[in-house]
Protein backbone atom coordinates (compact mmCIF):
# COMPACT_ATOMS: atom_id res chain seq x y z
CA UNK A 1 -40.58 -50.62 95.94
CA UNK A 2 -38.60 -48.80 98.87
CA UNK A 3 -41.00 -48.80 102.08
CA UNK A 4 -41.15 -45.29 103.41
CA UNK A 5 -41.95 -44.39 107.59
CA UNK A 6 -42.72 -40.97 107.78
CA UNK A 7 -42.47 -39.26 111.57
CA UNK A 8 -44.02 -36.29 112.85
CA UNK A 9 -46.43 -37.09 109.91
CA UNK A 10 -49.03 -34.21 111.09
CA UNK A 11 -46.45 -31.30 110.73
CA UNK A 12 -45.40 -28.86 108.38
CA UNK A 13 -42.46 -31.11 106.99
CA UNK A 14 -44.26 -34.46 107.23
CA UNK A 15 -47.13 -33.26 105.36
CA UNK A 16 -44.83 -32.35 102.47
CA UNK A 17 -43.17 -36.07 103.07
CA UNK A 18 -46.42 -37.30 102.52
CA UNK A 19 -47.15 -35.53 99.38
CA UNK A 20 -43.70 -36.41 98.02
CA UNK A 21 -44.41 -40.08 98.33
CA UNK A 22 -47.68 -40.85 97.39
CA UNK A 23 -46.27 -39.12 94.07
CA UNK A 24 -43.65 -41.27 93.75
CA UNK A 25 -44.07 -44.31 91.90
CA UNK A 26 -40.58 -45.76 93.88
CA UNK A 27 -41.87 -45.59 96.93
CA UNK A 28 -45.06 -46.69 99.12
CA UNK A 29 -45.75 -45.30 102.11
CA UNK A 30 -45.35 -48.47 105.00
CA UNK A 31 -46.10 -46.45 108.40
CA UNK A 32 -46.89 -42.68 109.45
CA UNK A 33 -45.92 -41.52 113.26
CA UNK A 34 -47.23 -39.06 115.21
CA UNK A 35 -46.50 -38.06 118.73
CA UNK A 36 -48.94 -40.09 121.18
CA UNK A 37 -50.61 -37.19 122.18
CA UNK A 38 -51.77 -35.81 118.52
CA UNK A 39 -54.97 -35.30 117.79
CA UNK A 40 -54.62 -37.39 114.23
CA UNK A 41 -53.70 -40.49 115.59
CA UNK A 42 -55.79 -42.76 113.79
CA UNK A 43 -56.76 -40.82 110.87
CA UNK A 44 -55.66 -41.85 107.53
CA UNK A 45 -52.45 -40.40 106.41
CA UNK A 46 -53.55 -40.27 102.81
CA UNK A 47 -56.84 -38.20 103.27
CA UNK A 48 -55.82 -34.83 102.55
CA UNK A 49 -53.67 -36.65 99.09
CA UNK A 50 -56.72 -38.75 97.93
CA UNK A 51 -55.62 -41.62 99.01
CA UNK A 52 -57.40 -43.12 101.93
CA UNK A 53 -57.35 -46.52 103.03
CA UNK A 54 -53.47 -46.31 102.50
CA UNK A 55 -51.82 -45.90 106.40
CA UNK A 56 -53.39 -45.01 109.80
CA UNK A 57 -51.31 -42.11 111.80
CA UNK A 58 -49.80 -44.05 114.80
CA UNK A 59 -47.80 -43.61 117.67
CA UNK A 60 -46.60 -47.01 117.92
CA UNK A 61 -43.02 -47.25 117.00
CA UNK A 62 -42.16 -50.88 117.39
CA UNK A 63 -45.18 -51.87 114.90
CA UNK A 64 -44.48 -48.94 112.57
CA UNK A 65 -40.54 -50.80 111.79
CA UNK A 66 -41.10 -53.93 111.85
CA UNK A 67 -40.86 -55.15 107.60
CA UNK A 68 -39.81 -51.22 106.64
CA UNK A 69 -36.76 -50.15 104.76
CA UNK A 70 -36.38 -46.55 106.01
CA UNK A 71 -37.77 -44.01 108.33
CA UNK A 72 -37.70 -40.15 107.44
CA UNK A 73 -37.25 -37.92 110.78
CA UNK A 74 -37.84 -34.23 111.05
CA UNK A 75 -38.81 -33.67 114.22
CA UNK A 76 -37.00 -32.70 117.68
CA UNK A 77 -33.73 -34.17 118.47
CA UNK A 78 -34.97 -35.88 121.44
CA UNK A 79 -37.59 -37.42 119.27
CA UNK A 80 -34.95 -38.57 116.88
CA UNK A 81 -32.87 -39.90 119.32
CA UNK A 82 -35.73 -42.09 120.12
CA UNK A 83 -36.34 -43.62 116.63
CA UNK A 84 -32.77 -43.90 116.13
CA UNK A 85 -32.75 -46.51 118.87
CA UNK A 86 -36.16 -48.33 117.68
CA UNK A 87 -34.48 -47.83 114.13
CA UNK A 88 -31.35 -49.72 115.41
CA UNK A 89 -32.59 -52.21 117.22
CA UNK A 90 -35.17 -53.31 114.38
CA UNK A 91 -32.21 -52.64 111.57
CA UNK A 92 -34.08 -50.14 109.37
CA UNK A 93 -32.30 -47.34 107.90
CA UNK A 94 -32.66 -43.24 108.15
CA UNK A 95 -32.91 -40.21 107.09
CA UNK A 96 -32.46 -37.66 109.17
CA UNK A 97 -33.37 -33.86 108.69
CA UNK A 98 -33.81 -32.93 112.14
CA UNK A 99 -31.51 -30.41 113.16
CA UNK A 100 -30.34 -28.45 116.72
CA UNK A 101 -28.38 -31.75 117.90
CA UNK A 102 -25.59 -31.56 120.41
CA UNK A 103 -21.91 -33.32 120.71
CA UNK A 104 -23.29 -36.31 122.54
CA UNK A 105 -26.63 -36.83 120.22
CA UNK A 106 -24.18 -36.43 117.08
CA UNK A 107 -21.89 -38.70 118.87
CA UNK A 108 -25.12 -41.65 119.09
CA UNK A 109 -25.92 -40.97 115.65
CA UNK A 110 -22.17 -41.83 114.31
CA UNK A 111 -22.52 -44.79 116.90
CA UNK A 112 -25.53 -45.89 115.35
CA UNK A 113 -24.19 -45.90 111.83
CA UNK A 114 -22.05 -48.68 112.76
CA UNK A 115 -25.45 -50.91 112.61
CA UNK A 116 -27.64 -49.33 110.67
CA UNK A 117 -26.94 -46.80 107.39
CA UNK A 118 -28.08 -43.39 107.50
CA UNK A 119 -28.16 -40.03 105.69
CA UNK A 120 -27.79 -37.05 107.72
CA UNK A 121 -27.86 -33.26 106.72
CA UNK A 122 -29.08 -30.29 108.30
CA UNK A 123 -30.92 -29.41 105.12
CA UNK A 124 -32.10 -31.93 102.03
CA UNK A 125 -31.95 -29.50 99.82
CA UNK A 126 -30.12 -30.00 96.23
CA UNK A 127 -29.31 -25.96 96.09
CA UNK A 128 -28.38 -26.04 99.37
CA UNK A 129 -26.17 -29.40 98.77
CA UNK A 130 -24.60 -27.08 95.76
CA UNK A 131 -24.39 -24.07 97.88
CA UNK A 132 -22.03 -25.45 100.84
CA UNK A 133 -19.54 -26.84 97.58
CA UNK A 134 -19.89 -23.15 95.95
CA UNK A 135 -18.62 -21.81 99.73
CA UNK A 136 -15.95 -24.09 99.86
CA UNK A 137 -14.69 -22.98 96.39
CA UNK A 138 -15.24 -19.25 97.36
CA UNK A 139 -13.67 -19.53 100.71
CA UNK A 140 -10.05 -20.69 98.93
CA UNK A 141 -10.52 -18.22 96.40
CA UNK A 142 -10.94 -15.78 98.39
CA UNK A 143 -9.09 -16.53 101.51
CA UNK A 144 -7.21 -13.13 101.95
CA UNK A 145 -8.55 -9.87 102.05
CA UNK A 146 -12.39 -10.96 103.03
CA UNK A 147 -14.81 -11.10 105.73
CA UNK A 148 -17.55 -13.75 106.22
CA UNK A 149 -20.73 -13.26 107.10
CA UNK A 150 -23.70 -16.03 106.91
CA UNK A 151 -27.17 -14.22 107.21
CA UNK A 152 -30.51 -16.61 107.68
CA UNK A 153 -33.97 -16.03 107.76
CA UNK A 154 -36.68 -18.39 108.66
CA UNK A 155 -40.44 -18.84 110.10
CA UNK A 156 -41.65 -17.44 113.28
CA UNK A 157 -41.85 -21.35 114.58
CA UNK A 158 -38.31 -22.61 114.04
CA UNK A 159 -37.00 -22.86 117.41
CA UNK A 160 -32.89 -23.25 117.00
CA UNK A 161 -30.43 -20.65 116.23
CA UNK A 162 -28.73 -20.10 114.04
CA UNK A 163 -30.51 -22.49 111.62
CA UNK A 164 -28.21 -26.15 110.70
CA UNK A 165 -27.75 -25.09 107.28
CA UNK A 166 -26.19 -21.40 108.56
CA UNK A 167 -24.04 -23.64 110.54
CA UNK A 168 -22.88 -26.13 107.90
CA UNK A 169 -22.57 -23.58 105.53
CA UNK A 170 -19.93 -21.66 108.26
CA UNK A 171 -18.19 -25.44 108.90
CA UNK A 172 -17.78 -25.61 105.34
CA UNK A 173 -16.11 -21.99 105.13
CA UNK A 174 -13.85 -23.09 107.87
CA UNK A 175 -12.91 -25.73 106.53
CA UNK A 176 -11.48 -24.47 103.47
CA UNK A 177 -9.80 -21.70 105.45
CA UNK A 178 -8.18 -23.90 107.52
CA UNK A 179 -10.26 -22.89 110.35
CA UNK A 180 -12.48 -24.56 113.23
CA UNK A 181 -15.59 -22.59 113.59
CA UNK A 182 -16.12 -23.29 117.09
CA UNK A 183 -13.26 -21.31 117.72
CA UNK A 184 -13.72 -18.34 115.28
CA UNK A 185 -17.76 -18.38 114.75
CA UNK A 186 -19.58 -15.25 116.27
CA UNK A 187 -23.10 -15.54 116.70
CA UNK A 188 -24.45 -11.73 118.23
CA UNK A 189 -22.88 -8.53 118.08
CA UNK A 190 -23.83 -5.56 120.48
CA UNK A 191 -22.88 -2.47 121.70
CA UNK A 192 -19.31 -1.37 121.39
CA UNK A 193 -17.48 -4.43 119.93
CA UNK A 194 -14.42 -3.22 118.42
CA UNK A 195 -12.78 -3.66 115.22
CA UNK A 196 -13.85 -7.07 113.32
CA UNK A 197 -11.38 -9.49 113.09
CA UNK A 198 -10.73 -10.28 110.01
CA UNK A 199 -10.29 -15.02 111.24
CA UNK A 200 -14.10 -14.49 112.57
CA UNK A 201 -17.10 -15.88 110.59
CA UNK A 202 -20.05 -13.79 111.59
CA UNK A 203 -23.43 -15.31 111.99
CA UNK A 204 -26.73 -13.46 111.57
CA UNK A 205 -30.43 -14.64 112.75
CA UNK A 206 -33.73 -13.53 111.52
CA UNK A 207 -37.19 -14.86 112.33
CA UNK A 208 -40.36 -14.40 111.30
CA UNK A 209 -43.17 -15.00 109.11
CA UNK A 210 -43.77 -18.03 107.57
CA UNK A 211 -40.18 -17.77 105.34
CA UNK A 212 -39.34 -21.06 104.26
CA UNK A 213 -35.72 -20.74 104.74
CA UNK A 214 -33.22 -18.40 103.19
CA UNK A 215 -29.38 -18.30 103.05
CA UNK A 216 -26.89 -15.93 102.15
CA UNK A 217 -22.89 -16.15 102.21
CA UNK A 218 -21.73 -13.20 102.14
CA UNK A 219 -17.34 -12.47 101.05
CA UNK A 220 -16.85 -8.82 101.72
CA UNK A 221 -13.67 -7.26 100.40
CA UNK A 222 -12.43 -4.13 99.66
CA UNK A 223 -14.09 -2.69 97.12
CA UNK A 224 -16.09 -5.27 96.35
CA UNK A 225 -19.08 -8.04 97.75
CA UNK A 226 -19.36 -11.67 96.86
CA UNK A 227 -22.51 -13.04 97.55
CA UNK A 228 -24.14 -16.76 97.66
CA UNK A 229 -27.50 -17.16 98.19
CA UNK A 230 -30.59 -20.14 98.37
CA UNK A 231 -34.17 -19.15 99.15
CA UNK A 232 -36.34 -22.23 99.37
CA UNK A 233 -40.05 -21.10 98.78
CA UNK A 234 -41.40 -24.44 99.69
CA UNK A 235 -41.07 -27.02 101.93
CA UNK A 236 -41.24 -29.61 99.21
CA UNK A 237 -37.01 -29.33 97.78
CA UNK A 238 -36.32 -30.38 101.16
CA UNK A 239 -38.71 -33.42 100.75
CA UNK A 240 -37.83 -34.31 97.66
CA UNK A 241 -34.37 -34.11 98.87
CA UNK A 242 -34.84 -36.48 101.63
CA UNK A 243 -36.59 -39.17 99.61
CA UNK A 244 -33.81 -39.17 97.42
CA UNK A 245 -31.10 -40.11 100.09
CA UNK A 246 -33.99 -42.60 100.83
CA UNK A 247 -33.65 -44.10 97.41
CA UNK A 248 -29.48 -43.80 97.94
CA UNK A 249 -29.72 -45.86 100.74
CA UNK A 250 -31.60 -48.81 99.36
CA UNK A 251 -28.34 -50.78 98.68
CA UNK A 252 -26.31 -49.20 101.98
CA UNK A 253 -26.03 -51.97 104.56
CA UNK A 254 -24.31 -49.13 106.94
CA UNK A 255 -22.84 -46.33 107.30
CA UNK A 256 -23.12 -42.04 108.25
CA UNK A 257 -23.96 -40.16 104.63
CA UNK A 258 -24.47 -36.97 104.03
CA UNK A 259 -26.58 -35.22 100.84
CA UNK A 260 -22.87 -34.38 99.28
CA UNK A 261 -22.50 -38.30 99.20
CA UNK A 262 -26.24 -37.96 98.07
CA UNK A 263 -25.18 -36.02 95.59
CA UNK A 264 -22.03 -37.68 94.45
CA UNK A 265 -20.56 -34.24 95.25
């Protein structure tokens, strides 16, 4: 049985982590984290799932890894960057859902994998895994003649923009184009712009709500619209998602993954 750490156990994702793995006969539950600070530290992590006298919330790190097989992150990148170390040092494995990182984080994560394996993905999703290889397909189909636009919607709480999966989803497009999107993404458009050109991959943000998350690739040609869409509705795909790359990194010694390796995509 595959021993589970959940952090950031008292949010919106970690709740759903928690629900996803006391239902799964796989796994057991070894440690839940919380930020030091939280008013649940101490609690019992299985309350709210009937099953107390599992795992008390904690903030201690070192203690949470030491005999566990993998910790499941979505928090903050700084957070992440923090149990990647404590993950690294004490050789237990990740996933890691936690998105809004920058070159140099990324950069410590691929470093990281050298020691320790790890799955990585702005978005656990199986649609969404499925949607990025549908984009890639559409984007060589229809590489002449059609604009790209990604259009995302999420919560009122999310606090990055656009979201990781807009992001991959445009890297994806990109790549099948030939393309880098840091060189041909735009991310706002106001006031007199000009003409649209037709290399650009257009980015739009919505928040609000309590949307789960919802994607849409759009193709536009002339004449004509090609559209790709996911709309999660809960938060549980994306932690059912994640448990799985748990499970897919049981026999990983190292090494970065993605849920297309996931997948087997």
């Amino acid at each position: 049985m595959l021993k589970i750490v959940i952090a950031g156990c008292s949010g919106r994702m970690g709740h759903a982590l928690l629900e996803a793995v006391f239902a799964d006969d796989e796994l057991a539950l070894y440690s839940a984290l919380d930020r030091a600070e939280s008013p649940q530290i101490g609690r019992d992590a299985g309350e709210s799932f009937g099953k107390s006298g599992s795992v008390k919330i904690s903030h201690d790190l070192e203690t949470a890894l030491q005999g566990a097989d993998v910790l499941v992150d979505f928090t903050r990148p700084e957070a992440s960057m923090q149990y990647l170390a404590a993950c690294q040092k004490a050789g237990v494995k990740m996933v890691i859902g936690t998105t809004g990182f920058n070159a140099e984080q990324k950069a410590r994560i691929a470093a990281a994998s050298k020691d320790i394996a790890l799955v990585i993905a702005p978005n656990m999703s199986v649609g969404v895994t499925l949607l990025i290889n549908l984009v890639q397909s559409a984007a060589k189909v229809l590489a002449e003649g059609y604009d790209i636009e990604i259009m995302e919607t999420h919560h009122r709480h999310k606090v990055d923009a656009p979201s990781g999966t807009a992001l991959r989803l445009g890297e994806a497009a990109a790549a099948a184009l030939g393309r880098n999107l840091a060189e041909c993404a735009v991310y706002g458009r106001e006031g007199v712009t000009g003409e649209r050109n037709a290399n650009t991959i257009g980015f739009a943000t919505v928040r609000g709500g309590d949307v789960v998350g919802d994607h849409t690739v759009l193709f536009a040609g002339t004449g004509e619209r090609v559209e790709l869409t996911h709309k999660a509705s809960s938060r549980a795909t994306f932690a059912l998602g994640a448990l799985r790359a748990a499970k897919f990194l049981a026999d990983k010694p190292s090494g970065q993954f993605d849920m297309q390796d996931v997948l087997g995509l």
